[in-house]
Protein backbone atom coordinates (compact mmCIF):
# COMPACT_ATOMS: atom_id res chain seq x y z
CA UNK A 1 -199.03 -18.76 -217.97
CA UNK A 2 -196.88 -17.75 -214.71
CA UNK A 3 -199.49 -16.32 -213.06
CA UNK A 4 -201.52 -19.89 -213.81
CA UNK A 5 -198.74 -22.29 -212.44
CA UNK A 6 -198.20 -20.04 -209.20
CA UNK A 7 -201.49 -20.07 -209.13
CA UNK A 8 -201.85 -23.89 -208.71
CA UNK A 9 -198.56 -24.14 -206.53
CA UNK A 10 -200.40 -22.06 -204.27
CA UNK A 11 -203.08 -23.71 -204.07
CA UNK A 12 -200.94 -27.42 -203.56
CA UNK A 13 -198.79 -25.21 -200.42
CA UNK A 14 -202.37 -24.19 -199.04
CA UNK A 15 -203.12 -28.01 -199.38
CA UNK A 16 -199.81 -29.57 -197.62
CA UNK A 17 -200.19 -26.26 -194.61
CA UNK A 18 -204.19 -27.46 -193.71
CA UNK A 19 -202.70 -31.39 -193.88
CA UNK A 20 -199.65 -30.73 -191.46
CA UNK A 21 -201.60 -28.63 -189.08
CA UNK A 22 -204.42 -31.13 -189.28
CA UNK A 23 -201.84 -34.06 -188.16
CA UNK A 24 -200.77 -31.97 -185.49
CA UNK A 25 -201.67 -33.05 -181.89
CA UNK A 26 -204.19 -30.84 -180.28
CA UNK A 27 -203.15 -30.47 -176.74
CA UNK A 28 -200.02 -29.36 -176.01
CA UNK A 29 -198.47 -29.04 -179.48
CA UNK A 30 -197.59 -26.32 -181.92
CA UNK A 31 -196.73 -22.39 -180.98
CA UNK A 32 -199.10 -22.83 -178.30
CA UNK A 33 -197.41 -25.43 -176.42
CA UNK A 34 -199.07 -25.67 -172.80
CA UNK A 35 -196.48 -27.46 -170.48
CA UNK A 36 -193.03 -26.43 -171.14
CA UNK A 37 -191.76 -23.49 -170.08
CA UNK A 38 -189.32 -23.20 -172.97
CA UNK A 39 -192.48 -23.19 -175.20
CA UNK A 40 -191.24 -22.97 -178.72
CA UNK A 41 -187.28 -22.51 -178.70
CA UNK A 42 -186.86 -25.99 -176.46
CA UNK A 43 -184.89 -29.06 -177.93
CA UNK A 44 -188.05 -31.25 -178.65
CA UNK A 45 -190.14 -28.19 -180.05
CA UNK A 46 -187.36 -27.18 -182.32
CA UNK A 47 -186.61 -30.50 -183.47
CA UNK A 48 -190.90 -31.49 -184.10
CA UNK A 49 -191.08 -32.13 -187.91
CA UNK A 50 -194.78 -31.00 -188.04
CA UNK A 51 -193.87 -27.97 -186.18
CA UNK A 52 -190.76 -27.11 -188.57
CA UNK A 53 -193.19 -27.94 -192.14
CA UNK A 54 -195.73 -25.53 -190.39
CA UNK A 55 -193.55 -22.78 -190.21
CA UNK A 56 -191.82 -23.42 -193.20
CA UNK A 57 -195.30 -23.83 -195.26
CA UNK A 58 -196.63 -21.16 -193.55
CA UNK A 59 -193.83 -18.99 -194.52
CA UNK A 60 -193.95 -19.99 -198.18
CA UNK A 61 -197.62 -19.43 -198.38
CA UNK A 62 -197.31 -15.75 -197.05
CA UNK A 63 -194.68 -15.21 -199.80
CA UNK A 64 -196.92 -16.77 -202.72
CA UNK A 65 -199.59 -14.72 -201.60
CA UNK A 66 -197.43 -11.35 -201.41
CA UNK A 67 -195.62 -12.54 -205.04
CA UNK A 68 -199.55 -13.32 -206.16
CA UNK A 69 -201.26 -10.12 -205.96
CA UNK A 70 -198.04 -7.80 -207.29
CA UNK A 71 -198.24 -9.85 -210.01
CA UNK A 72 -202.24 -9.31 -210.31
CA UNK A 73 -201.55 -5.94 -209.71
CA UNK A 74 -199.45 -5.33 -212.49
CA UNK A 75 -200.06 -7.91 -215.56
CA UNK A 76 -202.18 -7.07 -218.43
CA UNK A 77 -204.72 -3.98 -219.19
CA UNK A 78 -206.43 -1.93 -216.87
CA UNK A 79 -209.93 -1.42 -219.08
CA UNK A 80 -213.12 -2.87 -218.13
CA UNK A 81 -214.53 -5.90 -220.28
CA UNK A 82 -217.89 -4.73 -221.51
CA UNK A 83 -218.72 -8.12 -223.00
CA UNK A 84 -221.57 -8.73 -220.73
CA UNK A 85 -223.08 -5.46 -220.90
CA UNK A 86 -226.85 -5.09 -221.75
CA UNK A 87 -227.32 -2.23 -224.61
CA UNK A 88 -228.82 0.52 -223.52
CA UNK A 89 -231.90 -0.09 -226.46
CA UNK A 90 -232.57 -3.15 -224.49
CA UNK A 91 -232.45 -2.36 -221.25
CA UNK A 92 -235.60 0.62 -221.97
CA UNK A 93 -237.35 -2.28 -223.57
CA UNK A 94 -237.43 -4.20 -220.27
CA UNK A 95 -238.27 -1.54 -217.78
CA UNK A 96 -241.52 -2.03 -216.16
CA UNK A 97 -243.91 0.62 -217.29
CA UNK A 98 -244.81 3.03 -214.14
CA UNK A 99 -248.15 2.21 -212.31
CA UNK A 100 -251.17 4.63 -211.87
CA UNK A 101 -250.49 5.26 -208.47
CA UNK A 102 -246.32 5.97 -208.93
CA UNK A 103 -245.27 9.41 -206.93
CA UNK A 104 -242.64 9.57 -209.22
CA UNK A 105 -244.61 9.09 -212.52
CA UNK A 106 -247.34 11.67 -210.87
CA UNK A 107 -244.93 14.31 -210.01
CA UNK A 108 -243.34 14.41 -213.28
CA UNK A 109 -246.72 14.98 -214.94
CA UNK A 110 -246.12 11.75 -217.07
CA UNK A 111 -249.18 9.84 -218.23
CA UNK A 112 -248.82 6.20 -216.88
CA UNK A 113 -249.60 3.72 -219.84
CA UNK A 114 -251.38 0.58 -218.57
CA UNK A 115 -249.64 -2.32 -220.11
CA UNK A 116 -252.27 -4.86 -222.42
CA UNK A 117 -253.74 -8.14 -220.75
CA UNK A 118 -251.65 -10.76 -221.71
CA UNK A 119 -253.96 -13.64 -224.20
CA UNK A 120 -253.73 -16.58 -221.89
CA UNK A 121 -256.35 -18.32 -224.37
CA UNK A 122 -252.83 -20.72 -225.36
CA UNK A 123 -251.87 -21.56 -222.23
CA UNK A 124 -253.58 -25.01 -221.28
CA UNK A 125 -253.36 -24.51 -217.26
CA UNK A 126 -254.64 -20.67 -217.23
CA UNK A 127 -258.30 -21.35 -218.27
């Protein structure tokens, strides 16, 4: 249940960082500022709202991220869910029976078995 609600504040800070960068100007703005020589630690870039909710988003997102994966790391059992797993009786059935001319099949000295025509006589479109 933790892991689920960080999970969604995370997602809501990645939201709010990709709006406030997207409101940003393009030229001249942010960490990259192009025309004063002060760059980031002048009185206007300091004071920039956008620039302060980047950083401070920014920040917060590298923290949920770090907080995020210790807590994948750690929570609940380490075993594998074989729920999905094919049993091995049914995967043989499936395998497609080795052709005449298989090097593998050959070498082994196994006799290939040709699989039966399929009756098509049901199927309207295959006459």
């Amino acid at each position: 249940m933790l892991f689920t609600t960080l999970l969604v504040i995370h997602a809501i800070i990645a939201a709010l960082l990709v709006t406030v960068i997207l409101m940003q100007k393009s030229e001249g703005g942010g960490l990259t500022s192009g025309g004063s020589p002060g760059g980031l630690m002048s009185a206007r870039g300091a004071a920039d709202f956008l620039t302060r909710a980047t950083a401070v988003l920014a920040g917060l997102f590298v923290a949920m991220s770090i907080t995020l994966a210790v807590l994948a790391a750690t929570r609940g059992s380490s075993e594998i869910d074989t729920s999905l797993a094919k049993s091995p009786a049914a995967a043989t059935e499936t395998a497609p029976a080795p052709q005449d001319g298989d090097a593998l099949a050959n070498a082994a000295g196994v006799a290939a078995e040709k699989p039966a025509p399929a009756d098509n006589s049901s199927v309207p479109l295959a006459q």
